[in-house]
N, C-alpha and C. Protein backbone atom coordinates (compact mmCIF):
# COMPACT_ATOMS: atom_id res chain seq x y z
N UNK A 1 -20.60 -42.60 81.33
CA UNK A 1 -21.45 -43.64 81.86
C UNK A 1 -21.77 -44.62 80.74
N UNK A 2 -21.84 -45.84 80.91
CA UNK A 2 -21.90 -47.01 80.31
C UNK A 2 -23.08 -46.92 79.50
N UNK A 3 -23.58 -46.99 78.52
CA UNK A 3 -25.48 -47.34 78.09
C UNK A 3 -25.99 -48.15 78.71
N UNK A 4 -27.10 -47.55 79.18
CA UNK A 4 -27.84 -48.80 79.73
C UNK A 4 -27.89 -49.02 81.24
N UNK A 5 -27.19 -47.83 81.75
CA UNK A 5 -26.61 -48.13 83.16
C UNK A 5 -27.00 -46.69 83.75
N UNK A 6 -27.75 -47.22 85.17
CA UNK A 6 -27.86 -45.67 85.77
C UNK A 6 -27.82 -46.54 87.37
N UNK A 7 -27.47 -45.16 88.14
CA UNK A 7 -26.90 -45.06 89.46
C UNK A 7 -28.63 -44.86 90.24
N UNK A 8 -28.82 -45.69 91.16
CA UNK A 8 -30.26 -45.62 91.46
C UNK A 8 -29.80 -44.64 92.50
N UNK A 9 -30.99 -43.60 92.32
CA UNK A 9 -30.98 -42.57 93.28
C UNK A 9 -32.84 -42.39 93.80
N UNK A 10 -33.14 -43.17 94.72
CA UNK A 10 -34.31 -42.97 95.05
C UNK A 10 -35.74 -42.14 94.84
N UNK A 11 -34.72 -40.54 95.09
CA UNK A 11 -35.32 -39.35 95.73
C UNK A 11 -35.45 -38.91 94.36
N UNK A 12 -34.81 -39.36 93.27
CA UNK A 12 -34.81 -38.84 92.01
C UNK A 12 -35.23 -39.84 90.97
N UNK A 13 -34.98 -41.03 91.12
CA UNK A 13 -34.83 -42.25 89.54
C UNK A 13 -35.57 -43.62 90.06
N UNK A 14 -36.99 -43.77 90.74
CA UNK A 14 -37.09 -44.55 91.43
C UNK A 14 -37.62 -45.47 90.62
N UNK A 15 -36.79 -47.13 90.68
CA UNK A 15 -37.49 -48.13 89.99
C UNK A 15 -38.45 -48.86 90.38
N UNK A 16 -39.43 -49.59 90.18
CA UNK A 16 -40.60 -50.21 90.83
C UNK A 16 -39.88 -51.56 90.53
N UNK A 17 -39.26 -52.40 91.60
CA UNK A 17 -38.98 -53.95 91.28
C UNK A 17 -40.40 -54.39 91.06
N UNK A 18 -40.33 -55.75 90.59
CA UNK A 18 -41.46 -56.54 91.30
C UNK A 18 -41.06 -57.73 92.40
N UNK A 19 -42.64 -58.16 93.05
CA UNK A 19 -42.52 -58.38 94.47
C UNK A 19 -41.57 -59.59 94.66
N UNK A 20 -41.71 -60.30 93.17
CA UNK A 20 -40.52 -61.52 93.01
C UNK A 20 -39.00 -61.71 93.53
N UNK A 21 -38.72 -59.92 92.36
CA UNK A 21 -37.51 -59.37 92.56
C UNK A 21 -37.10 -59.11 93.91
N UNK A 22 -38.68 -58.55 94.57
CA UNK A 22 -37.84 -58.04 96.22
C UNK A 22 -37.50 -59.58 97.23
N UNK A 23 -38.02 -60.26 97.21
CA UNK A 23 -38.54 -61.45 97.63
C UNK A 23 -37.43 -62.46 97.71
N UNK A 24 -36.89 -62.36 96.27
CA UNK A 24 -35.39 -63.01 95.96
C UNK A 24 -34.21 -62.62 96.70
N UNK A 25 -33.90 -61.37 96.52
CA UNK A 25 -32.89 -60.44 96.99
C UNK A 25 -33.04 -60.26 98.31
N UNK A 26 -34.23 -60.17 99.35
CA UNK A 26 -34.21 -60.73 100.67
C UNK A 26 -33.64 -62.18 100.91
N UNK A 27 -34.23 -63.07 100.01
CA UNK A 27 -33.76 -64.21 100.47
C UNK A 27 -32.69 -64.55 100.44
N UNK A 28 -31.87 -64.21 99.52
CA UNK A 28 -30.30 -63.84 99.47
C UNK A 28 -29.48 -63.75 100.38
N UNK A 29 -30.45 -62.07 100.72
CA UNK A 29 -29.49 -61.38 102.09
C UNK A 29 -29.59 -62.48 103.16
N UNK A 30 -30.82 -62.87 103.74
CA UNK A 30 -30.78 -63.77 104.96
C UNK A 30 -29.68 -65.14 104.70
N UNK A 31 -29.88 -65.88 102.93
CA UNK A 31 -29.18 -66.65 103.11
C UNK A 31 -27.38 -66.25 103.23
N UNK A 32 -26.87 -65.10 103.12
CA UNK A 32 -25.58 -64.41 103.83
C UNK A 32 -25.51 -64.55 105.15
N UNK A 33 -26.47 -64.28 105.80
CA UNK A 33 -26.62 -64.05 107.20
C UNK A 33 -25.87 -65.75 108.12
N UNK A 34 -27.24 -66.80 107.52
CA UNK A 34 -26.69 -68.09 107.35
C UNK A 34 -25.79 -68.71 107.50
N UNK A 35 -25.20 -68.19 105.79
CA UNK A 35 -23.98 -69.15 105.81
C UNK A 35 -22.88 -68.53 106.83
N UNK A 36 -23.14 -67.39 107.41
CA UNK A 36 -21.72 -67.00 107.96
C UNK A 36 -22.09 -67.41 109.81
N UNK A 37 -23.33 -67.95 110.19
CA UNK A 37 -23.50 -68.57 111.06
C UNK A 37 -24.64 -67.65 112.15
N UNK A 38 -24.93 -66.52 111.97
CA UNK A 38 -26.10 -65.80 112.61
C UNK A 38 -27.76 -66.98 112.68
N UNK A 39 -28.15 -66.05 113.63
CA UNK A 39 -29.19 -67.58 114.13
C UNK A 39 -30.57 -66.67 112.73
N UNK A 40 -31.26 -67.38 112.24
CA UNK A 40 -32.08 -67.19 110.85
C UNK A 40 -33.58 -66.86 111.46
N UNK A 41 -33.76 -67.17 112.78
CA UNK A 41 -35.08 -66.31 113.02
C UNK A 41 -34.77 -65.29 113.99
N UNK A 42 -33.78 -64.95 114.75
CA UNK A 42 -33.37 -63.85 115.33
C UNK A 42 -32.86 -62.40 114.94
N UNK A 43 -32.20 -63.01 114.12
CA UNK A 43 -31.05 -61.79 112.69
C UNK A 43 -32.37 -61.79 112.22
N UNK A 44 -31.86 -59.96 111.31
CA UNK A 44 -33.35 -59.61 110.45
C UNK A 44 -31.97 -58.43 109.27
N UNK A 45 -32.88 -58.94 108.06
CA UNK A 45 -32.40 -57.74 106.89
C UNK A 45 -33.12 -56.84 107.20
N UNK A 46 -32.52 -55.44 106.83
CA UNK A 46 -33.30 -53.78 106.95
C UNK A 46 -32.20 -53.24 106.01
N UNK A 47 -33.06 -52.18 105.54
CA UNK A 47 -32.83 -51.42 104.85
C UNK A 47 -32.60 -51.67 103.04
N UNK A 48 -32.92 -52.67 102.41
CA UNK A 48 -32.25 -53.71 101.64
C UNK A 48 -32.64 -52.81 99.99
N UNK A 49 -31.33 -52.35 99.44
CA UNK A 49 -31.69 -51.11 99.00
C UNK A 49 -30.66 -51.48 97.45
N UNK A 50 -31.45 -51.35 95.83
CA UNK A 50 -30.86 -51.60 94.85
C UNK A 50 -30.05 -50.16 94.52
N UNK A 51 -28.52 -50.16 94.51
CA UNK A 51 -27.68 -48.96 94.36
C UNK A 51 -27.01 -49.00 93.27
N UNK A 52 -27.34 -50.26 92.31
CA UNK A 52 -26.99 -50.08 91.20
C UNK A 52 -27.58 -50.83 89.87
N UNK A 53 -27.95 -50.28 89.26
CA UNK A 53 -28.82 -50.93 88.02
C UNK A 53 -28.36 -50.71 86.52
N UNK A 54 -27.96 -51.59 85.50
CA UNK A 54 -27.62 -52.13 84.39
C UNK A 54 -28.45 -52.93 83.77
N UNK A 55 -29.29 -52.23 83.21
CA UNK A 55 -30.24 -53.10 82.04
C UNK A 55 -29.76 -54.15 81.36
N UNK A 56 -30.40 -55.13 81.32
CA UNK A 56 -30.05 -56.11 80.53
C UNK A 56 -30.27 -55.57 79.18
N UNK A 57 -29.27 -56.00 77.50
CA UNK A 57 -29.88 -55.13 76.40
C UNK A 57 -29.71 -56.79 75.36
N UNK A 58 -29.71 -56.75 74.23
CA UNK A 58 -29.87 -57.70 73.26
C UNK A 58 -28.55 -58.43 73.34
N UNK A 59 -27.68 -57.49 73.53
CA UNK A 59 -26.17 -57.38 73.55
C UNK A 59 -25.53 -57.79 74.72
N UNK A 60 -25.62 -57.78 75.77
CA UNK A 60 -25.18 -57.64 76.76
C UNK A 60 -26.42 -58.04 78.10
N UNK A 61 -25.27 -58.48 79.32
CA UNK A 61 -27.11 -59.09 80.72
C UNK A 61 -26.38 -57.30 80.99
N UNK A 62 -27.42 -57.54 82.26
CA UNK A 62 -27.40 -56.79 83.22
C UNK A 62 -26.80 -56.75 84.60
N UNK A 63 -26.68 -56.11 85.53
CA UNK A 63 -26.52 -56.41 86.41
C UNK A 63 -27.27 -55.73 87.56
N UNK A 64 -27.27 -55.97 89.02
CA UNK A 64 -27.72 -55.29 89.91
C UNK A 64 -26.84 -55.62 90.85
N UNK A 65 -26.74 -54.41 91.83
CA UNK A 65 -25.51 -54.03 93.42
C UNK A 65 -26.64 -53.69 93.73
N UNK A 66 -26.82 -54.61 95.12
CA UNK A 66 -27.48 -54.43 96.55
C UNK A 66 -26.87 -54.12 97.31
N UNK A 67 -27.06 -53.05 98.22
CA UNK A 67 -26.48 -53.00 99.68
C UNK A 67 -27.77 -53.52 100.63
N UNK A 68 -27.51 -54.18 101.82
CA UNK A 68 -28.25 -53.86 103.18
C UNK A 68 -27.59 -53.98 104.27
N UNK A 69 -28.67 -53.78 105.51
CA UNK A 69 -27.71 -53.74 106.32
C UNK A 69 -28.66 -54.83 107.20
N UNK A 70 -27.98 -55.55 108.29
CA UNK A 70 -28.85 -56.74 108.95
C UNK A 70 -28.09 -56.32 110.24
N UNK A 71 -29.22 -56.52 111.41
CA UNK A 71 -28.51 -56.95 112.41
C UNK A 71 -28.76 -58.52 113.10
N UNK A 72 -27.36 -59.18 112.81
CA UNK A 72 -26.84 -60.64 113.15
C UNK A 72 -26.88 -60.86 114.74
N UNK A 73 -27.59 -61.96 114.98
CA UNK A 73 -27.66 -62.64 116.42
C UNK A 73 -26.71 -64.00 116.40
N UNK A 74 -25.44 -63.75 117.03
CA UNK A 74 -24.73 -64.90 116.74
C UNK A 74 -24.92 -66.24 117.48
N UNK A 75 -24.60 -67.35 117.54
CA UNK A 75 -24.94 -68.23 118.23
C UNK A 75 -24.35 -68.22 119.93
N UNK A 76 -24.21 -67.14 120.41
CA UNK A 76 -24.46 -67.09 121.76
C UNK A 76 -24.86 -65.96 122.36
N UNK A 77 -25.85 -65.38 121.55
CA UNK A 77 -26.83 -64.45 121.22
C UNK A 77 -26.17 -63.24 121.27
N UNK A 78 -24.27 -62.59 120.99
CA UNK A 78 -24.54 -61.32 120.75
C UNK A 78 -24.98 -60.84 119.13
N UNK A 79 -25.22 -59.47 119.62
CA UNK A 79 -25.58 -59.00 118.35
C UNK A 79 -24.67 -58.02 117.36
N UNK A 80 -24.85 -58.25 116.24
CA UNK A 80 -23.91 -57.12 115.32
C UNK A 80 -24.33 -57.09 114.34
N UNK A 81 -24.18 -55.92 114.37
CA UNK A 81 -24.75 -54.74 113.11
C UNK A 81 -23.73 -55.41 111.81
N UNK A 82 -24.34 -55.44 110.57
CA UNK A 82 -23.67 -56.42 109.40
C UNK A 82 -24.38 -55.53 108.17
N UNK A 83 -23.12 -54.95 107.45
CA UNK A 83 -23.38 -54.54 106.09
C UNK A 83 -23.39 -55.33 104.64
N UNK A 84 -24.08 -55.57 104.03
CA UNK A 84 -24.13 -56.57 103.24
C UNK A 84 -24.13 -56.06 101.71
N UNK A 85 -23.33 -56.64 100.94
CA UNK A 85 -23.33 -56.71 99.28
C UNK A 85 -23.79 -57.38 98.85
N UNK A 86 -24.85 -57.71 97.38
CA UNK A 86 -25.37 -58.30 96.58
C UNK A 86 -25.55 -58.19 95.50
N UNK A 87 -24.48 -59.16 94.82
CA UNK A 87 -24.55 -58.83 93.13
C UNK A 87 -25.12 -59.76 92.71
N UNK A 88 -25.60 -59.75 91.57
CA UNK A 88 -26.63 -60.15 90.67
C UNK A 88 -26.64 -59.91 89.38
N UNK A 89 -26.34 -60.89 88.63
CA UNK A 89 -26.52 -60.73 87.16
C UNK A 89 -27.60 -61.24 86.24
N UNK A 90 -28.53 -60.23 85.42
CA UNK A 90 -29.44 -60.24 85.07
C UNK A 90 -29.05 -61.02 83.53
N UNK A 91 -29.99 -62.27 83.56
CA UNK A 91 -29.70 -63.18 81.92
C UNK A 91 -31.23 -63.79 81.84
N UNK A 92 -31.21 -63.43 80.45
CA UNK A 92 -32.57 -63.46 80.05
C UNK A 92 -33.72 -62.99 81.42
N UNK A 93 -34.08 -62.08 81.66
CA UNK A 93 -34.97 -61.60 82.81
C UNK A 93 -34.60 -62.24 84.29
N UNK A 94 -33.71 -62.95 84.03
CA UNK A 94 -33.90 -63.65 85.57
C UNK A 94 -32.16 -63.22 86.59
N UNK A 95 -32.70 -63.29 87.62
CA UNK A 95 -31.95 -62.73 88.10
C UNK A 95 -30.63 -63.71 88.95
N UNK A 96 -28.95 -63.82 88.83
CA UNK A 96 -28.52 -64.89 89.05
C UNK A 96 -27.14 -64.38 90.01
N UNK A 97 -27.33 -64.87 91.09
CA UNK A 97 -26.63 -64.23 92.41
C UNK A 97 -24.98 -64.21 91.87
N UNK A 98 -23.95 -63.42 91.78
CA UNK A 98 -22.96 -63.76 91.37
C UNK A 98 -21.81 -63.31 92.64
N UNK A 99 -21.79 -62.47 93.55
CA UNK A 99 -21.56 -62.47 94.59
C UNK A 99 -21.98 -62.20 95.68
N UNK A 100 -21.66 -62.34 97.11
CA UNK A 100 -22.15 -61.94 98.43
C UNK A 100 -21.26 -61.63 98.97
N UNK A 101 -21.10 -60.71 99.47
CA UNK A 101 -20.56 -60.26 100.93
C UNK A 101 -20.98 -59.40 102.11
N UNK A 102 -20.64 -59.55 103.18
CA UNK A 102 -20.80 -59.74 104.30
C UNK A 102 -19.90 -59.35 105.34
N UNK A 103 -19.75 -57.70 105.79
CA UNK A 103 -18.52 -57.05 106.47
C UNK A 103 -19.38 -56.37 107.89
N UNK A 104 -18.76 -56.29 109.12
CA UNK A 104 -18.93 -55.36 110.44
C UNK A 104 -18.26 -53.99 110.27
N UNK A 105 -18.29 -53.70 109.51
CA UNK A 105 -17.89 -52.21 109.15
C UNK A 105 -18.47 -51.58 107.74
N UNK A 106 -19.32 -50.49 107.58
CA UNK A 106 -19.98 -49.94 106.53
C UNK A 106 -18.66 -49.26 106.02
N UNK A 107 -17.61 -48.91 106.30
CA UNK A 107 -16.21 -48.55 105.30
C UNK A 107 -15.75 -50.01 105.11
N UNK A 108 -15.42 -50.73 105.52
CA UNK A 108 -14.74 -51.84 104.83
C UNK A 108 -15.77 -52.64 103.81
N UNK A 109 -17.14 -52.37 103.38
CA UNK A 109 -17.80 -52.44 102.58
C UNK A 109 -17.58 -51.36 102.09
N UNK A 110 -17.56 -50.36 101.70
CA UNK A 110 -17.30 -49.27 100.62
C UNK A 110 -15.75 -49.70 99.85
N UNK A 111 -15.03 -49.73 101.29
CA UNK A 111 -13.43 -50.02 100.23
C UNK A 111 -13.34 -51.21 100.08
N UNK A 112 -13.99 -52.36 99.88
CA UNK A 112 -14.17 -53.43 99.18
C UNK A 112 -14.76 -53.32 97.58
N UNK A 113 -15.62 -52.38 97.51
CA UNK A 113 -16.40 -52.39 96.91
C UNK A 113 -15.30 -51.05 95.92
N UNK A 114 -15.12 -50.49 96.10
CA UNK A 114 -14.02 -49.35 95.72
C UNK A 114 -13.26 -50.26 94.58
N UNK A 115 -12.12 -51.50 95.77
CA UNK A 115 -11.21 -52.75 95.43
C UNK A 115 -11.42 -53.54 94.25
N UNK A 116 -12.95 -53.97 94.52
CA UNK A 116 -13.52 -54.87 93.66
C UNK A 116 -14.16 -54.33 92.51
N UNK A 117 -14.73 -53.26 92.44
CA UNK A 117 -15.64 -52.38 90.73
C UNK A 117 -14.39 -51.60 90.11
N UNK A 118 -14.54 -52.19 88.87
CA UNK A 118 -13.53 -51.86 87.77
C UNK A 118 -13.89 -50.23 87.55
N UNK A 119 -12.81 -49.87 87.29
CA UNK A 119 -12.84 -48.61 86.88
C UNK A 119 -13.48 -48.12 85.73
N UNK A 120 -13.77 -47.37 84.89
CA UNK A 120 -13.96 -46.98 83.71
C UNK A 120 -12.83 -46.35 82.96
N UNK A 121 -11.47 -47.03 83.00
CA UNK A 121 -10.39 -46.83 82.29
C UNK A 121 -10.95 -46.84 80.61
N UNK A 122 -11.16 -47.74 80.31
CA UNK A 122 -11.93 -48.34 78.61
C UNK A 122 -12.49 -46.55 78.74
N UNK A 123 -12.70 -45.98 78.96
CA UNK A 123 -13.61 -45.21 78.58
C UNK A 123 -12.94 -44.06 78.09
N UNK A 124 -11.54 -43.86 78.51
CA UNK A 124 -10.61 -42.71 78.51
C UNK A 124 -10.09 -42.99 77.45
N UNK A 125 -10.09 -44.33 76.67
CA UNK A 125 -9.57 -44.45 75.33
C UNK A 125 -10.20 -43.56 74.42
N UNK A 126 -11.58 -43.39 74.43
CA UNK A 126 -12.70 -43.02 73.40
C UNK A 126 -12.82 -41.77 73.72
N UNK A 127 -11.79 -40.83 74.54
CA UNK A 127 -11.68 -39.80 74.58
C UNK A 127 -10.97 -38.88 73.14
N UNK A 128 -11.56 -37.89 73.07
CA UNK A 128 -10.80 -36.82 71.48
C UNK A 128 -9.04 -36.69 71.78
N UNK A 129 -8.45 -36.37 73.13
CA UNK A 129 -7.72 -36.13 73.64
C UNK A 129 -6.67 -37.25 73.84
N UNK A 130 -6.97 -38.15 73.87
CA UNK A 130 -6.62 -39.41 74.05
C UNK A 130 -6.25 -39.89 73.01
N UNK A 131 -7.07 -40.47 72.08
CA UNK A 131 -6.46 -40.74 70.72
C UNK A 131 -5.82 -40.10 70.08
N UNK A 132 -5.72 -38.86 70.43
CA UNK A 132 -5.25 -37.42 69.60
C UNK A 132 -3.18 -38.24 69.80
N UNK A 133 -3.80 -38.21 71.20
CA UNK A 133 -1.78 -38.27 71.99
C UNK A 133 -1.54 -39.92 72.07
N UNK A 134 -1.75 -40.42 71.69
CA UNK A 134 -1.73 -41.53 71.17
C UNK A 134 -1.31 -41.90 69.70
N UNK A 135 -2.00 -41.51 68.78
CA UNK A 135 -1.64 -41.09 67.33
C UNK A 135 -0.47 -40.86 67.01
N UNK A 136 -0.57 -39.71 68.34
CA UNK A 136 0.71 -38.45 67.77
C UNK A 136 2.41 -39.30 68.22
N UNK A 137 1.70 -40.24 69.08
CA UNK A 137 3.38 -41.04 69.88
C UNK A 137 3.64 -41.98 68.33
N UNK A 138 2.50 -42.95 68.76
CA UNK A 138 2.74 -43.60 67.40
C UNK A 138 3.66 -42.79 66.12
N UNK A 139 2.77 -41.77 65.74
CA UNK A 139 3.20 -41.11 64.15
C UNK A 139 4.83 -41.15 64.34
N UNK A 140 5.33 -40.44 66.11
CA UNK A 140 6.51 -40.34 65.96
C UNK A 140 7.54 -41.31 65.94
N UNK A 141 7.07 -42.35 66.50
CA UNK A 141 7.69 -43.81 66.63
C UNK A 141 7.80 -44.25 65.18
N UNK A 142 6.87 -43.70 64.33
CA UNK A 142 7.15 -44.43 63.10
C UNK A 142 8.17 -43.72 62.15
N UNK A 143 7.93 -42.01 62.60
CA UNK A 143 8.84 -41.42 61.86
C UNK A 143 10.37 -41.44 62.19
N UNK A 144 10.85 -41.36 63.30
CA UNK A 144 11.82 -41.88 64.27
C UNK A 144 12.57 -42.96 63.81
N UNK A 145 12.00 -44.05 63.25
CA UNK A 145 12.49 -45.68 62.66
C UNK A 145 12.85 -45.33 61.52
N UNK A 146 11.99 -44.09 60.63
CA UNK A 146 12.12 -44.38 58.78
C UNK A 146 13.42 -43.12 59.23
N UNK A 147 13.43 -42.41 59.77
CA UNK A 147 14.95 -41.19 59.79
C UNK A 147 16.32 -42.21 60.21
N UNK A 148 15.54 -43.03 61.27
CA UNK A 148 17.59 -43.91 61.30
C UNK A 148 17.60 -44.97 60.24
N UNK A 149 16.42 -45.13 59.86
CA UNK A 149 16.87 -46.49 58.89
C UNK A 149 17.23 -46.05 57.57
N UNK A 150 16.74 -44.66 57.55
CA UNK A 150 17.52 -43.39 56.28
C UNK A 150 19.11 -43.43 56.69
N UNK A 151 19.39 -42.76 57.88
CA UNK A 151 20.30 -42.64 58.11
C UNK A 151 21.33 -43.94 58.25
N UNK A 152 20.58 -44.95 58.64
CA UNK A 152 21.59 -45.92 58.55
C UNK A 152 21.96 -46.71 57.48
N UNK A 153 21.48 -46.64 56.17
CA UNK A 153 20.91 -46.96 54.99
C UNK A 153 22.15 -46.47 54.12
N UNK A 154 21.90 -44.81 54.24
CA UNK A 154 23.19 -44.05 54.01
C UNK A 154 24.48 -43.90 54.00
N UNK A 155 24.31 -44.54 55.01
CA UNK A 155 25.45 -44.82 55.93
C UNK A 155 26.54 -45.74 55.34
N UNK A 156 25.98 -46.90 55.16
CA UNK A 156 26.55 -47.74 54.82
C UNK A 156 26.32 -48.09 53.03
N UNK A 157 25.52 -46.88 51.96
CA UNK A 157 26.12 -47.23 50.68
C UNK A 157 27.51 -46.37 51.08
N UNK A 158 27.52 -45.61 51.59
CA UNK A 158 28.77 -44.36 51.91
C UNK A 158 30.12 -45.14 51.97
N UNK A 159 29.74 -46.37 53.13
CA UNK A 159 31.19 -46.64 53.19
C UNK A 159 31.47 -47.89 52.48
């Protein structure tokens, strides 16, 4: 796990936003709702829930992943249930929307979200195991070059 970075788990790690923070990140969600054409006093956000938190540090912003979920009143009043993403990148304390999305399926928000968050590959470098077999290709690649360039070296005071 990254420094600085923890997986919000409610029932266990609960952060206290402030009312700013919640206030923003609603307004967000509704303005999703919006732009994709749901009517803005009918549609309502619920559930609107921070699932991922990255401290901002001296070094580095922060970030925050929102999920919610809204149910959308479209303009000829049906309704649909709408899962929503909200990223947010934290610079100098303030908080700065960097994507939205907006799916009718709570799996096609997960495997978007799957699609779109980078892996923690970087991290398998800084493994003992890793550098170990890494090293060891290298060492041989180098020893490999100095044996034919012996051998070919040889070779030719020979003839």
């Amino acid at each position: 796990m990254i420094s600085g970075t923890r997986i919000v788990q409610p029932e266990i790690d609960p952060i206290q936003f402030p009312r700013q923070t919640w206030q923003l990140v609603s307004d967000q969600a509704r303005r999703c709702l919006v732009k994709r054409e749901f009517c803005d006093q009918q549609s309502r956000v619920e559930n609107l829930r921070c699932v991922h938190f990255e401290e901002e540090t001296d070094s580095a912003f922060g970030s925050q992943l929102w999920h919610f979920e809204a149910l959308g009143i479209d303009p000829v009043g049906r309704r649909h249930m709408l899962y929503g993403i909200l990223d947010f990148s934290v610079q100098y304390g303030l908080l700065e929307a960097s994507q939205t999305a907006l799916f009718e399926d709570a799996e096609l928000r997960q495997k978007f979200l799957d699609r779109d968050t980078p892996t923690n590959s970087s991290t398998s470098w800084n493994k003992a195991t890793t550098r170990f077999w890494v090293q060891t290709a290298c060492l041989g690649v180098v020893v490999t070059a100095l044996m034919w360039t012996t051998i070919l070296v040889h070779y030719l005071y020979r003839s």
